[in-house]
N, C-alpha and C. Protein backbone atom coordinates (compact mmCIF):
# COMPACT_ATOMS: atom_id res chain seq x y z
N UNK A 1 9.32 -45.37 -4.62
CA UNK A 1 9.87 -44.84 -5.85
C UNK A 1 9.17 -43.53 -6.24
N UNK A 2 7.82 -43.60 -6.53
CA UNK A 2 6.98 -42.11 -6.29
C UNK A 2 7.74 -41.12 -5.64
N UNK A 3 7.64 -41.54 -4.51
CA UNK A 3 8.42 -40.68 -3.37
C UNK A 3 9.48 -39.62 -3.85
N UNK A 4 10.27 -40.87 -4.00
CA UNK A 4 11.62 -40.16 -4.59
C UNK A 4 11.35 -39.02 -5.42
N UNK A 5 10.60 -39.94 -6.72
CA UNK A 5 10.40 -38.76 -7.59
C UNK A 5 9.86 -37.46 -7.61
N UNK A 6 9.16 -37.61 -6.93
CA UNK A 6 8.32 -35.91 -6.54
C UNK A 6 9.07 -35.06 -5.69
N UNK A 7 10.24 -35.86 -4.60
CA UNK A 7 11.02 -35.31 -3.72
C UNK A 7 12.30 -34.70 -5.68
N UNK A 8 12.55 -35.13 -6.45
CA UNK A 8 13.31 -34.54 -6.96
C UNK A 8 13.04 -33.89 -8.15
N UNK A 9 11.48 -33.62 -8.20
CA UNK A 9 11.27 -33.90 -9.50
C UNK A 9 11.72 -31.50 -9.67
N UNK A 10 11.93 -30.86 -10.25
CA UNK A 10 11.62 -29.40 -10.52
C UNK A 10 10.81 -29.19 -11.69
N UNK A 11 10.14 -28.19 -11.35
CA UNK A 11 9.65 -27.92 -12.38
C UNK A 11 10.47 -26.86 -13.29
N UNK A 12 10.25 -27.92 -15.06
CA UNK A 12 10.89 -26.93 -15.74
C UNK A 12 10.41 -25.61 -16.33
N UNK A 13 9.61 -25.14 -16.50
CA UNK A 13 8.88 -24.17 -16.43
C UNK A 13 9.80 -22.75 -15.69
N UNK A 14 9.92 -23.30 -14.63
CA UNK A 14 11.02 -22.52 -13.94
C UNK A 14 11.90 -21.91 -14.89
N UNK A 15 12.70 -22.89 -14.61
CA UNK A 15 13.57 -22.84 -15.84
C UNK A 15 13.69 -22.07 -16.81
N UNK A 16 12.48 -22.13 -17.64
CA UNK A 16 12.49 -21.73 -19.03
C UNK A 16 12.20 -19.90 -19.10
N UNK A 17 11.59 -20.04 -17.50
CA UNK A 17 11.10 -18.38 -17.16
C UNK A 17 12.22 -17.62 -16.80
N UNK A 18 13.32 -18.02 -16.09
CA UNK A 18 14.72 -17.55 -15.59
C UNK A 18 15.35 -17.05 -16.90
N UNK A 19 15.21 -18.22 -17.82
CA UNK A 19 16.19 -17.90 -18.64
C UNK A 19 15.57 -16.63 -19.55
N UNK A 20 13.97 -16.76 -19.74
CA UNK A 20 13.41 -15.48 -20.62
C UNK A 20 13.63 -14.16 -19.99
N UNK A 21 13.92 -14.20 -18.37
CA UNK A 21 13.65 -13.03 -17.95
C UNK A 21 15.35 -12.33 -17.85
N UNK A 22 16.17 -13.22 -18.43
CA UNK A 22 17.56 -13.07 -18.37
C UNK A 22 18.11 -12.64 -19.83
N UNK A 23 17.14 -13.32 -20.55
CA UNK A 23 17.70 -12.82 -22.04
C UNK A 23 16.79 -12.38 -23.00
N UNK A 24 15.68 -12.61 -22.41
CA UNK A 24 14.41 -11.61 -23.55
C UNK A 24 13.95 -10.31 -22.83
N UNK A 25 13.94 -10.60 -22.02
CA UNK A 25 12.56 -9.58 -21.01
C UNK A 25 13.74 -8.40 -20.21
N UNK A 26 14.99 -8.54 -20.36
CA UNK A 26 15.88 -7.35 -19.92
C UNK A 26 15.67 -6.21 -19.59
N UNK A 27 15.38 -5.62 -20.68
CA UNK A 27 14.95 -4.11 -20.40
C UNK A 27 13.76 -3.51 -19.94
N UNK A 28 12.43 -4.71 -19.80
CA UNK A 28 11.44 -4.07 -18.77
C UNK A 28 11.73 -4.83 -17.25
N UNK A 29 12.69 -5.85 -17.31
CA UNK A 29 13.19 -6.05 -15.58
C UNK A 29 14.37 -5.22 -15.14
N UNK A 30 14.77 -4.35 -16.51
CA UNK A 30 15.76 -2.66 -15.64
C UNK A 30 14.65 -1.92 -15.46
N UNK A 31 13.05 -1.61 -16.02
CA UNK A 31 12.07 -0.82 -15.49
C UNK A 31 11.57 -1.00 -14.11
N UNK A 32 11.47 -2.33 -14.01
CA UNK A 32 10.91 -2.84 -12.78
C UNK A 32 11.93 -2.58 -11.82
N UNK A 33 12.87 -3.06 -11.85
CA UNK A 33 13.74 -2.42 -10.83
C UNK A 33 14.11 -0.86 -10.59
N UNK A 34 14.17 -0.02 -11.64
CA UNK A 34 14.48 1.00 -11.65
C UNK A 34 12.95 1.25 -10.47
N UNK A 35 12.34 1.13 -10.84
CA UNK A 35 10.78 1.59 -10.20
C UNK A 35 10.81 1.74 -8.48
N UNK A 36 11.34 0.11 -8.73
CA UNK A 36 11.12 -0.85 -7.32
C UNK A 36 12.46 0.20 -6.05
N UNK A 37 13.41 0.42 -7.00
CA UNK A 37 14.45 1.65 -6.10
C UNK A 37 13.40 3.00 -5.78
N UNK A 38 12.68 3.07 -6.85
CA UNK A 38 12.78 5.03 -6.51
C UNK A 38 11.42 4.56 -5.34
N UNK A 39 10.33 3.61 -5.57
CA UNK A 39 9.42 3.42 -4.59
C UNK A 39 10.09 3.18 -3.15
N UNK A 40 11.45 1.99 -3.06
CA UNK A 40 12.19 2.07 -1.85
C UNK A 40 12.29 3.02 -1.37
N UNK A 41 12.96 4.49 -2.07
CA UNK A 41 14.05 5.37 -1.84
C UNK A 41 12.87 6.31 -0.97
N UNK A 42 11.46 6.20 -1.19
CA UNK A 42 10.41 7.36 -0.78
C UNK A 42 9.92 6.94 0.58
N UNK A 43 9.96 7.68 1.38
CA UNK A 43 9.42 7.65 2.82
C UNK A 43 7.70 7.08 2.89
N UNK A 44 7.28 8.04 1.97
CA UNK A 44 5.80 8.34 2.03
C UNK A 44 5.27 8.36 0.01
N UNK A 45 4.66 7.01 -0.57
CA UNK A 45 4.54 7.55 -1.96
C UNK A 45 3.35 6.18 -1.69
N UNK A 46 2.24 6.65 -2.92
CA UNK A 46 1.20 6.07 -3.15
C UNK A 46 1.51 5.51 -4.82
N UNK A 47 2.72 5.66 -5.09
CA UNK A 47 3.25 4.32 -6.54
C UNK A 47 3.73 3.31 -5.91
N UNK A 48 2.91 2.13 -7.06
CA UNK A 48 3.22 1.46 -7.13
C UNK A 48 4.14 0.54 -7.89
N UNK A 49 4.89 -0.36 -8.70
CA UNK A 49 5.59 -0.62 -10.23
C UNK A 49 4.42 -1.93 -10.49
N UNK A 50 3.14 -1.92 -10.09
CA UNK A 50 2.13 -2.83 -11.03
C UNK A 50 2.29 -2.49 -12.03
N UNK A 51 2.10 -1.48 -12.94
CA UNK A 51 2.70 -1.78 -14.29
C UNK A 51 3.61 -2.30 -14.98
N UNK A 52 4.46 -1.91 -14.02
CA UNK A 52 6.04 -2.90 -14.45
C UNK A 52 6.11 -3.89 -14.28
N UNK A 53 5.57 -4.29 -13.30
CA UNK A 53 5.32 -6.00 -12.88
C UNK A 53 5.01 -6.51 -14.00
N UNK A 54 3.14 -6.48 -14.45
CA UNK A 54 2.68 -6.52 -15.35
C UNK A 54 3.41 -6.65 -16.79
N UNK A 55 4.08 -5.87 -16.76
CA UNK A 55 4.59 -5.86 -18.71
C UNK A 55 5.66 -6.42 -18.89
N UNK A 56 6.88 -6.97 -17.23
CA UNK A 56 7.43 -8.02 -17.12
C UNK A 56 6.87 -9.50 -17.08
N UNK A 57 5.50 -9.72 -16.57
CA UNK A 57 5.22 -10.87 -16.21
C UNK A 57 4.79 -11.60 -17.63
N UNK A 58 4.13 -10.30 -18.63
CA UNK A 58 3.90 -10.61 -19.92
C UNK A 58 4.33 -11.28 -20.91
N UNK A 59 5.78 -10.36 -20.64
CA UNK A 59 7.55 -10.61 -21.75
C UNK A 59 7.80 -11.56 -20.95
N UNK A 60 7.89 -12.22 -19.80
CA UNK A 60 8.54 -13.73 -19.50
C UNK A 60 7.33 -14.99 -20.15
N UNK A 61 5.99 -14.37 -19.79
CA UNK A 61 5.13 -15.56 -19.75
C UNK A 61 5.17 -15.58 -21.93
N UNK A 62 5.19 -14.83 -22.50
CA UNK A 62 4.98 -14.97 -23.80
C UNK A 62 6.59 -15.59 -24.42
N UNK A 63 7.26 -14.91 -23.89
CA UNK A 63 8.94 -15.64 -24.39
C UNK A 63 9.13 -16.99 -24.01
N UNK A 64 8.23 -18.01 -22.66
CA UNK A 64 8.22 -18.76 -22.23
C UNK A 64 7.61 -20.01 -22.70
N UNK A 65 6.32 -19.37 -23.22
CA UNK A 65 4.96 -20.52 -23.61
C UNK A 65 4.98 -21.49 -24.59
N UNK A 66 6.21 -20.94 -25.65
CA UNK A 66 5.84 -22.20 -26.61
C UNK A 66 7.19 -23.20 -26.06
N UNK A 67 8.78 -22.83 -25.53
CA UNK A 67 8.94 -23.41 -24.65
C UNK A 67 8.75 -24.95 -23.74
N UNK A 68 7.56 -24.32 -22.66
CA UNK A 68 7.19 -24.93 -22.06
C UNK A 68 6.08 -25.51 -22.07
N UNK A 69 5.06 -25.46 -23.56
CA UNK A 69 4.43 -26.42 -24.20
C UNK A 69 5.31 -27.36 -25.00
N UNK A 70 6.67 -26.73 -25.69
CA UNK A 70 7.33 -28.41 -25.73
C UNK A 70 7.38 -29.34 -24.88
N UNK A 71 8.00 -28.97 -24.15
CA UNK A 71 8.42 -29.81 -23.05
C UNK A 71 7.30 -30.38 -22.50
N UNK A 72 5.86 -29.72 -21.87
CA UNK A 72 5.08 -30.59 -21.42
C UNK A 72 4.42 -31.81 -22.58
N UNK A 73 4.41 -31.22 -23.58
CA UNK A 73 4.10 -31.58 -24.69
C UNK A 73 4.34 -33.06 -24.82
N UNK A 74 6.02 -32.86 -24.77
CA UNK A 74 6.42 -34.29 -24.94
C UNK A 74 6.24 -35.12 -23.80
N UNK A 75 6.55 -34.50 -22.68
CA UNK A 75 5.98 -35.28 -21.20
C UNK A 75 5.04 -36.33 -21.42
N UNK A 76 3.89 -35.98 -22.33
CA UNK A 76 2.68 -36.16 -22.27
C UNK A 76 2.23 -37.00 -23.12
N UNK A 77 3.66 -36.84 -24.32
CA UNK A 77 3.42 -37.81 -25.32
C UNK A 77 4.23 -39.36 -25.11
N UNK A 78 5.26 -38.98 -24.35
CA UNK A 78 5.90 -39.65 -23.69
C UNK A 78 6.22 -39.90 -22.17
N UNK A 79 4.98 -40.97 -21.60
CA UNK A 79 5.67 -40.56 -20.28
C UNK A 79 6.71 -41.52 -19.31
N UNK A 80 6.93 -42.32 -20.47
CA UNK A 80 8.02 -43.05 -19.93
C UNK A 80 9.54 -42.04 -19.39
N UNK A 81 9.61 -41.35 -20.75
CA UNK A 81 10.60 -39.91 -20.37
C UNK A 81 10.69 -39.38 -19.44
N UNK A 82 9.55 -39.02 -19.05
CA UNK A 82 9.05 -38.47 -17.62
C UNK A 82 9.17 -38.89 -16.26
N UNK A 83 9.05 -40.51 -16.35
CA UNK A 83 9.50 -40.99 -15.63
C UNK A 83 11.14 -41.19 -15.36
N UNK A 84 11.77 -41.34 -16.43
CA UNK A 84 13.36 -41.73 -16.32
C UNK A 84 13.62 -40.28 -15.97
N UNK A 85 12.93 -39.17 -16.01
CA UNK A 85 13.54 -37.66 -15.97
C UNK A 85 14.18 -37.13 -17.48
N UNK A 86 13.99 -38.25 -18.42
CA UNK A 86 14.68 -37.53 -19.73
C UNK A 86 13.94 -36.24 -20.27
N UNK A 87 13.30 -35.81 -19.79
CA UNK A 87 12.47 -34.81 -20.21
C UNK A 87 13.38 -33.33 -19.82
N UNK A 88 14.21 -33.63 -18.65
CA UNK A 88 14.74 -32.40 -18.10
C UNK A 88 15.73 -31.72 -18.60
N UNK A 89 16.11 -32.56 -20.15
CA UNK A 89 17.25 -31.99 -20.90
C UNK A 89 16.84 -30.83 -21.42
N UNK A 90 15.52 -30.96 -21.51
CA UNK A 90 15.27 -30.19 -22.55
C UNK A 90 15.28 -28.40 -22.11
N UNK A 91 15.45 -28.75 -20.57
CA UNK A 91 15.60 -27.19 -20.16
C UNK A 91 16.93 -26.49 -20.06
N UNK A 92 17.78 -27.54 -20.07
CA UNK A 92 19.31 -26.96 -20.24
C UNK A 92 19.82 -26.81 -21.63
């Protein structure tokens, strides 16, 4: 039964980061990409978009955190939930 569960279990966290970087964090993941083209587009360039990375990884992880302290939150307070998987509503 373990088994199973770990074979299906996802983490929601995931989740909760997809969706910040889809509807909060927008306009520094058009920086990052914009970046990530013009660095492609160069034969020979010593830029990098670590900054952009950076100030994306920020805006997902801060739009994310309180989130995905619910959710573990309750995991934790409940882990019968956890076990049935009722916990995974909470990411959809």
């Amino acid at each position: 039964l373990i088994s199973l569960l770990a074979q299906d279990l996802v983490d929601p966290a995931t989740a909760i980061k997809e969706k910040c970087a889809e509807s909060h964090c927008t306009a520094l993941k058009a920086k990052l990409d914009e970046c990530n083209d013009r660095v492609q587009s160069k034969n020979k360039t010593t830029e990098t978009c670590f900054e952009e990375i950076l100030d994306f990884y920020h805006c997902v992880d801060h739009c994310a955190a309180s989130d995905i302290f619910k959710v573990y939150n309750d995991v934790f307070n409940d882990p019968v939930s956890f076990i049935s998987c009722d916990f995974f509503q909470h990411v959809k």
